[in-house]
N, C-alpha and C. Protein backbone atom coordinates (compact mmCIF):
# COMPACT_ATOMS: atom_id res chain seq x y z
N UNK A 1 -19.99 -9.55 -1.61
CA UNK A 1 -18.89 -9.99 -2.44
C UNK A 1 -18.76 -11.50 -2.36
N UNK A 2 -18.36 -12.26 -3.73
CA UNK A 2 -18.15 -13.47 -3.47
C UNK A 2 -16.62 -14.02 -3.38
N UNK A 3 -16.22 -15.35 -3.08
CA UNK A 3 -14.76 -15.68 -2.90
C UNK A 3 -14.42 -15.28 -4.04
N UNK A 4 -14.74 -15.43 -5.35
CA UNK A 4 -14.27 -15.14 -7.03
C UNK A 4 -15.06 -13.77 -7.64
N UNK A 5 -14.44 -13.34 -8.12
CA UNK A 5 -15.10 -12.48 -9.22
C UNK A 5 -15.20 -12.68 -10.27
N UNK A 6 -16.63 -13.40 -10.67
CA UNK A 6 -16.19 -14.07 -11.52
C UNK A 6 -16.37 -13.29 -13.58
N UNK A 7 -16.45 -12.40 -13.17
CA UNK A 7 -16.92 -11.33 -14.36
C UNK A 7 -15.65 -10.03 -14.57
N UNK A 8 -14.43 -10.18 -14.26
CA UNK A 8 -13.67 -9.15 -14.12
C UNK A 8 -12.74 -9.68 -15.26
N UNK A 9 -13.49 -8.83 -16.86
CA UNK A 9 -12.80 -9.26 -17.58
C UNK A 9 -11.92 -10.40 -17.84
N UNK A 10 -12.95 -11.34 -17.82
CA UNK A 10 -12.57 -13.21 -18.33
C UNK A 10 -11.99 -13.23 -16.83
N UNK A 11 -11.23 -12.78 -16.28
CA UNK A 11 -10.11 -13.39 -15.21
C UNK A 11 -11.17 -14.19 -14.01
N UNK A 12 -11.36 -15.51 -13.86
CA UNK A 12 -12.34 -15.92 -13.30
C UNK A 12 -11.46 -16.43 -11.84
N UNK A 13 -10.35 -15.83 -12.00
CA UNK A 13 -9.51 -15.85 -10.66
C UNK A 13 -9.17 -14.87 -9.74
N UNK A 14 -9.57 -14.11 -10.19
CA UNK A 14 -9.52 -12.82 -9.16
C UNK A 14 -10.32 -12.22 -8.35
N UNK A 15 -9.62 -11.84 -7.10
CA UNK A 15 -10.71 -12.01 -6.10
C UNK A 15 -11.15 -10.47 -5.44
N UNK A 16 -12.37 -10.54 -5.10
CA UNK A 16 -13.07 -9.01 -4.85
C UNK A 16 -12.18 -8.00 -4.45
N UNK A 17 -11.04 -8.52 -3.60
CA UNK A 17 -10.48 -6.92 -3.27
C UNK A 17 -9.80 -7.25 -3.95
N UNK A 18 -8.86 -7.20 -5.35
CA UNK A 18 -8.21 -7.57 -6.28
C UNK A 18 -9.05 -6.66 -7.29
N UNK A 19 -10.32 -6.88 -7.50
CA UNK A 19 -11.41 -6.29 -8.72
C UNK A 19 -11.73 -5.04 -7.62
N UNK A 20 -12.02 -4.55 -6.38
CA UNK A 20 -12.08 -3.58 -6.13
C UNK A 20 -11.19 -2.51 -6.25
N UNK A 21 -9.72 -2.86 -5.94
CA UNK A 21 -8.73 -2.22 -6.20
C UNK A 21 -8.19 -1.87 -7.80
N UNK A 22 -8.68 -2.24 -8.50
CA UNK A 22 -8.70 -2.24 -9.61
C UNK A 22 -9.74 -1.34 -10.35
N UNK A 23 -10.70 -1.04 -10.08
CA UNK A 23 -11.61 -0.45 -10.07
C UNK A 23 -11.90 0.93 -9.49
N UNK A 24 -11.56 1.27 -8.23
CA UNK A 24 -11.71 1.98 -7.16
C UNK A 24 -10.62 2.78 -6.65
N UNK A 25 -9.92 2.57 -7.35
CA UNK A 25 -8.33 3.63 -6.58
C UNK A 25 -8.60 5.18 -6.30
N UNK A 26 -10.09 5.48 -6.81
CA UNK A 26 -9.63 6.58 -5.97
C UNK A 26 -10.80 6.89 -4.76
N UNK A 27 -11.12 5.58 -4.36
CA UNK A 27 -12.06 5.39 -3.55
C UNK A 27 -11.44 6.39 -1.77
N UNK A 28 -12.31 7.24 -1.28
CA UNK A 28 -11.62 7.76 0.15
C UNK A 28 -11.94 6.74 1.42
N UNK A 29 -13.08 6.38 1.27
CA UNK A 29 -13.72 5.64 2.18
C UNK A 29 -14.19 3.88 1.87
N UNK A 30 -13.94 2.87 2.84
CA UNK A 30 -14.42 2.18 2.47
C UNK A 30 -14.64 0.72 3.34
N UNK A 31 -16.13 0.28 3.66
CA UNK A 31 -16.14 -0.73 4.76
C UNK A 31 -16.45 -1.74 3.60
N UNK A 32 -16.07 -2.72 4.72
CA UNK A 32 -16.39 -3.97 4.18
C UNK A 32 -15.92 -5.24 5.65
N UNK A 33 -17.16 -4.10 6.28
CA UNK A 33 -16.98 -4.97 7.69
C UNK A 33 -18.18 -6.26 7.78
N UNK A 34 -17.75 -7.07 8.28
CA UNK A 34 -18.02 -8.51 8.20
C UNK A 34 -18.41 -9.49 6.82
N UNK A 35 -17.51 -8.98 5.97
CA UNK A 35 -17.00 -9.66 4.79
C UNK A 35 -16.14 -11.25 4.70
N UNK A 36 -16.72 -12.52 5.63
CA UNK A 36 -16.13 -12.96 5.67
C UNK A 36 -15.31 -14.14 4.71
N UNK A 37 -15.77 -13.68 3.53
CA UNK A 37 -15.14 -14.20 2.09
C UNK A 37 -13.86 -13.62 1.66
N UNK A 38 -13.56 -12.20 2.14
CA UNK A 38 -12.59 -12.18 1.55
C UNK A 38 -10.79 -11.87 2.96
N UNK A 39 -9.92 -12.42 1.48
CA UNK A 39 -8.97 -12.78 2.21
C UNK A 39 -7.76 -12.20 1.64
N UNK A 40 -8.02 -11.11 0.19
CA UNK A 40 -6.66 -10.82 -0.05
C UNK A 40 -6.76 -9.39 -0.13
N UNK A 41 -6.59 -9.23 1.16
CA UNK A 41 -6.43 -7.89 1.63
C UNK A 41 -4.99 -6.61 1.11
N UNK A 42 -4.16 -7.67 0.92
CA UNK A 42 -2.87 -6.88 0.31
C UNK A 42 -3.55 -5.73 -1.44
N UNK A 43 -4.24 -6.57 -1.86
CA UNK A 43 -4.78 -6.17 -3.09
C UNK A 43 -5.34 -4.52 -2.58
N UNK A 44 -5.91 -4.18 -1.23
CA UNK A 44 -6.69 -3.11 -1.34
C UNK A 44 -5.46 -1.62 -0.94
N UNK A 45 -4.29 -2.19 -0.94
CA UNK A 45 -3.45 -1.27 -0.84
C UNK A 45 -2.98 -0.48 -1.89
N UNK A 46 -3.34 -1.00 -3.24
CA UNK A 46 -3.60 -0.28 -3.77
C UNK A 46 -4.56 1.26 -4.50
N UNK A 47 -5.84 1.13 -3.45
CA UNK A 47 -6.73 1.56 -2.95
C UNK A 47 -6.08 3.18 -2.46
N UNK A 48 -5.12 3.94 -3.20
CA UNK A 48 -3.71 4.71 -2.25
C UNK A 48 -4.79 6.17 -2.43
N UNK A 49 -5.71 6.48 -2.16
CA UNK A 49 -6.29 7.52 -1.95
C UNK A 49 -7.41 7.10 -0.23
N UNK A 50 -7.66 5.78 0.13
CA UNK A 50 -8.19 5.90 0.95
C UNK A 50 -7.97 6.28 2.63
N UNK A 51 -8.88 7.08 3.35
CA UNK A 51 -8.80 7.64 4.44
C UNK A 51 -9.26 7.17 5.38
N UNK A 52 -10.19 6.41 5.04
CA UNK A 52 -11.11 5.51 5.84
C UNK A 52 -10.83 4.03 5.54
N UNK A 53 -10.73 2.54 6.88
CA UNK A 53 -11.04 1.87 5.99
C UNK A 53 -11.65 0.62 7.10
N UNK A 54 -12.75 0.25 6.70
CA UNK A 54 -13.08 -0.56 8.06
C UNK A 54 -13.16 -1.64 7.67
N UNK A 55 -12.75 -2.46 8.44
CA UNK A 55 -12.74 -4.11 8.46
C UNK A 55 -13.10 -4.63 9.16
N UNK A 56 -13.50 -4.27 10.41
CA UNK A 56 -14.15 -4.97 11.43
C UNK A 56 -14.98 -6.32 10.86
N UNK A 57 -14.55 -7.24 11.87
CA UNK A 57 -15.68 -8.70 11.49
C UNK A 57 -14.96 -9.10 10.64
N UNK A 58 -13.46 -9.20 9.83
CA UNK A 58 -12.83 -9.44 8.68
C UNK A 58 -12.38 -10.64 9.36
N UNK A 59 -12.34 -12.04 9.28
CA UNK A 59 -11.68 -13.21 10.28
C UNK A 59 -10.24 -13.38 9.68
N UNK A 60 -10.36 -13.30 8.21
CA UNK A 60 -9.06 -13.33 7.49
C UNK A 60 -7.94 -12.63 8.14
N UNK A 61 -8.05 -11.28 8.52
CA UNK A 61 -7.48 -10.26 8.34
C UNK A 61 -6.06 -10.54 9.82
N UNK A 62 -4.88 -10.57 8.92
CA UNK A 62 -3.92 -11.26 9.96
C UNK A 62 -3.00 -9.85 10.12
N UNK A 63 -2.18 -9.63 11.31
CA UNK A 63 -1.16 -9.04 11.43
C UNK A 63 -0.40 -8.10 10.28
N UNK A 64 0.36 -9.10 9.38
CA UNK A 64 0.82 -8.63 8.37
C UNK A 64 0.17 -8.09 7.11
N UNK A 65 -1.31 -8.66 6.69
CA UNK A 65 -2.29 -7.76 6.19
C UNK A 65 -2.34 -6.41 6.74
N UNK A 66 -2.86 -6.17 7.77
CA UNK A 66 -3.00 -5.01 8.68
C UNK A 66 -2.02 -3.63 8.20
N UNK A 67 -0.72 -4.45 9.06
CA UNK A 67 0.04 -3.70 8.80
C UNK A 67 0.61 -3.12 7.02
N UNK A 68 0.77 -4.12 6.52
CA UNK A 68 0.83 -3.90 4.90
C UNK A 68 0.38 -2.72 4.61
N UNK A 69 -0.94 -2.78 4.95
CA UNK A 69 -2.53 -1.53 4.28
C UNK A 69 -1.72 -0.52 4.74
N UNK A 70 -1.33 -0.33 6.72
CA UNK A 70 -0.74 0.68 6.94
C UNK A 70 -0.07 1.23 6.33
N UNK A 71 1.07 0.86 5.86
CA UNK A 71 2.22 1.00 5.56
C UNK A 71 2.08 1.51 3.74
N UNK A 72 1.36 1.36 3.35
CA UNK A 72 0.78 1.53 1.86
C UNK A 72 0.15 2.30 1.38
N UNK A 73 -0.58 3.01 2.62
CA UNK A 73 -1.40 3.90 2.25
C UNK A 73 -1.10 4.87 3.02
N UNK A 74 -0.55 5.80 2.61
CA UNK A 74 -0.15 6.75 3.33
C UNK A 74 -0.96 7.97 4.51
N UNK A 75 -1.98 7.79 3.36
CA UNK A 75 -3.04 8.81 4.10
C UNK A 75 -3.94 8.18 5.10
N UNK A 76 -4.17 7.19 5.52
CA UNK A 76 -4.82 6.58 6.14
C UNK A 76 -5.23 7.10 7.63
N UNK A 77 -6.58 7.50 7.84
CA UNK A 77 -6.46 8.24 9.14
C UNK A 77 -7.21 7.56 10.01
N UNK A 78 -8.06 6.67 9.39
CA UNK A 78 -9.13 6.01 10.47
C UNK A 78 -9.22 4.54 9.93
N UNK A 79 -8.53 3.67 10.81
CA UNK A 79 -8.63 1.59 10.54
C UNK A 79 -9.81 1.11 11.44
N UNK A 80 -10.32 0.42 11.19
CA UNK A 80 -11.70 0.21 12.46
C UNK A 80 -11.46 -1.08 11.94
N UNK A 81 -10.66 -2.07 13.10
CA UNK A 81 -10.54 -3.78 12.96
C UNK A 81 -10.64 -4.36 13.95
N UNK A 82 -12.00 -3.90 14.32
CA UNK A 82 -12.43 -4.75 15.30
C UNK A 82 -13.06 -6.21 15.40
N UNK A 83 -12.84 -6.75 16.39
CA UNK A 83 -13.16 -8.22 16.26
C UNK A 83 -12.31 -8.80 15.30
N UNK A 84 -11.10 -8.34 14.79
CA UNK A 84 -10.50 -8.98 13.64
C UNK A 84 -9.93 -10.19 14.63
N UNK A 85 -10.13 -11.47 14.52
CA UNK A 85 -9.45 -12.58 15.75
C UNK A 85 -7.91 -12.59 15.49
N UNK A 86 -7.47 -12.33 13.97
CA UNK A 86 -6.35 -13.10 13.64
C UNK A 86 -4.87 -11.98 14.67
N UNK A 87 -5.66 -10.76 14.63
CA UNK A 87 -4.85 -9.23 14.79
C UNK A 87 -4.20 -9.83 16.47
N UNK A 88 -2.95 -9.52 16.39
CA UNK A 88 -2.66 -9.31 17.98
C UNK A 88 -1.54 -8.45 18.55
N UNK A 89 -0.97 -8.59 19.46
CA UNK A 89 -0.23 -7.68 20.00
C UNK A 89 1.12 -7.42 18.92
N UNK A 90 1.44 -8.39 18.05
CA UNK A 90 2.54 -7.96 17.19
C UNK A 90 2.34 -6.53 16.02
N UNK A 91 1.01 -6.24 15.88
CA UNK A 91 0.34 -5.82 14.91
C UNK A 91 0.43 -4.35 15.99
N UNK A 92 0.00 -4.35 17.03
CA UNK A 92 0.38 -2.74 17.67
C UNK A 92 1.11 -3.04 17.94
N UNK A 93 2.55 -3.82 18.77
CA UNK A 93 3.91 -3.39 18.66
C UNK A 93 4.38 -3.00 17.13
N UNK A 94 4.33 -3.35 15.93
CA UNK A 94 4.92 -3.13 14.68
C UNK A 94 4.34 -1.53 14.48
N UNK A 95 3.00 -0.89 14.91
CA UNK A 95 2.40 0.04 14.78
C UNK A 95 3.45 1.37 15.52
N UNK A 96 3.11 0.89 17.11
CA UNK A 96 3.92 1.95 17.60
C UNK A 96 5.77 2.20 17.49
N UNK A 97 6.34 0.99 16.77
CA UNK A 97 7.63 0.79 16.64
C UNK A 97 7.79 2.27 14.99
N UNK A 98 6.81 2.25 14.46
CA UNK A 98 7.07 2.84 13.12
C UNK A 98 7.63 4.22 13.46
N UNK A 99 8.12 4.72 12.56
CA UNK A 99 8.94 5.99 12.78
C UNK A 99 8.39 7.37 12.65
N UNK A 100 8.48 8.23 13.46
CA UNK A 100 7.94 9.37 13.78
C UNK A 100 7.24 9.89 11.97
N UNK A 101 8.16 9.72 11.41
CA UNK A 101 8.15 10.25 9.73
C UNK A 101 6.49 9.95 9.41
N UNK A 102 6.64 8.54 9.70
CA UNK A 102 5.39 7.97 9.33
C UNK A 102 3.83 8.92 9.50
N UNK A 103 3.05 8.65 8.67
CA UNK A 103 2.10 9.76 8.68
C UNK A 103 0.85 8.23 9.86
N UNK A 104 0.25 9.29 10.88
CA UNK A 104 -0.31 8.51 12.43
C UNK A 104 -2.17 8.33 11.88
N UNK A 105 -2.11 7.57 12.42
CA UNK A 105 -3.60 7.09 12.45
C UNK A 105 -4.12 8.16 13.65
N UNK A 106 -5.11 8.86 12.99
CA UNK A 106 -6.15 9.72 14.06
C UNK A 106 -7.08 8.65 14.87
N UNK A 107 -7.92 7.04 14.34
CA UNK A 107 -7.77 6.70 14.80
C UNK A 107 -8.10 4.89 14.84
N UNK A 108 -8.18 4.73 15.68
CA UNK A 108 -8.02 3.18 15.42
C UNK A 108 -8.49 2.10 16.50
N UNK A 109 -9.39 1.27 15.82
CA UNK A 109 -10.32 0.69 16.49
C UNK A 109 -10.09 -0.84 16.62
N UNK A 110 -9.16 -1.18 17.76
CA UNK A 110 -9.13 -2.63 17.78
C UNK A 110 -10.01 -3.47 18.88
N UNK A 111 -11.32 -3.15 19.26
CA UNK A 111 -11.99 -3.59 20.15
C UNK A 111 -12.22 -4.68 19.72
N UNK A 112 -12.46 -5.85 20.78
CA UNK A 112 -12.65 -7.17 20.66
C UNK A 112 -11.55 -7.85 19.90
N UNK A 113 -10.39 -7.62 19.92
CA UNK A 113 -8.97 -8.16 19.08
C UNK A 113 -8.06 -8.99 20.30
């Protein structure tokens, strides 16, 4: 993927997970581990069928991204964000603070974070 997409119907501003999510909503699975171009991760929350979603190697990928996806996608059973540098302890306190209601990650991979 590049920083632009630059073929997504004229819009020469929109960026891969923006044109993926757009494209792909009913995608279940989906890596895009060590992608280090992209940065607008909020875009793939619309992505609301996926179960899988790995990011590992993502440098972008901050706290409030993270959590966002969580929080957005309901079904979400497996995050693999490893090595993400930006991720830190606020990102599993905000995780385990969420409310029982909340549907739980089976499971979740923050090695090297």
């Amino acid at each position: 993927l590049t920083p632009r997409a630059e073929r997504h119907g004229g819009d020469e501003t929109a960026t891969p997970c923006a044109v993926l999510a757009a494209h792909a909503r009913a995608l279940e699975v989906l890596e895009v581990t060590a992608c280090t171009a992209l940065s607008d991760f909020g875009a793939l929350a619309r992505c609301c069928r996926l179960r899988e979603l790995q990011l590992s190697y993502c440098a972008a990928l901050s706290d409030a991204d993270a959590l966002q996806l969580v929080r957005a996608i309901p079904q979400l059973q497996r995050l693999h964000v490893a090595h993400c540098v930006q991720l830190s302890h606020r990102f599993v306190a905000a995780l385990a603070a969420r409310p029982a209601s909340s549907s739980a990650l089976d499971e979740l991979d923050l090695s090297g974070c």
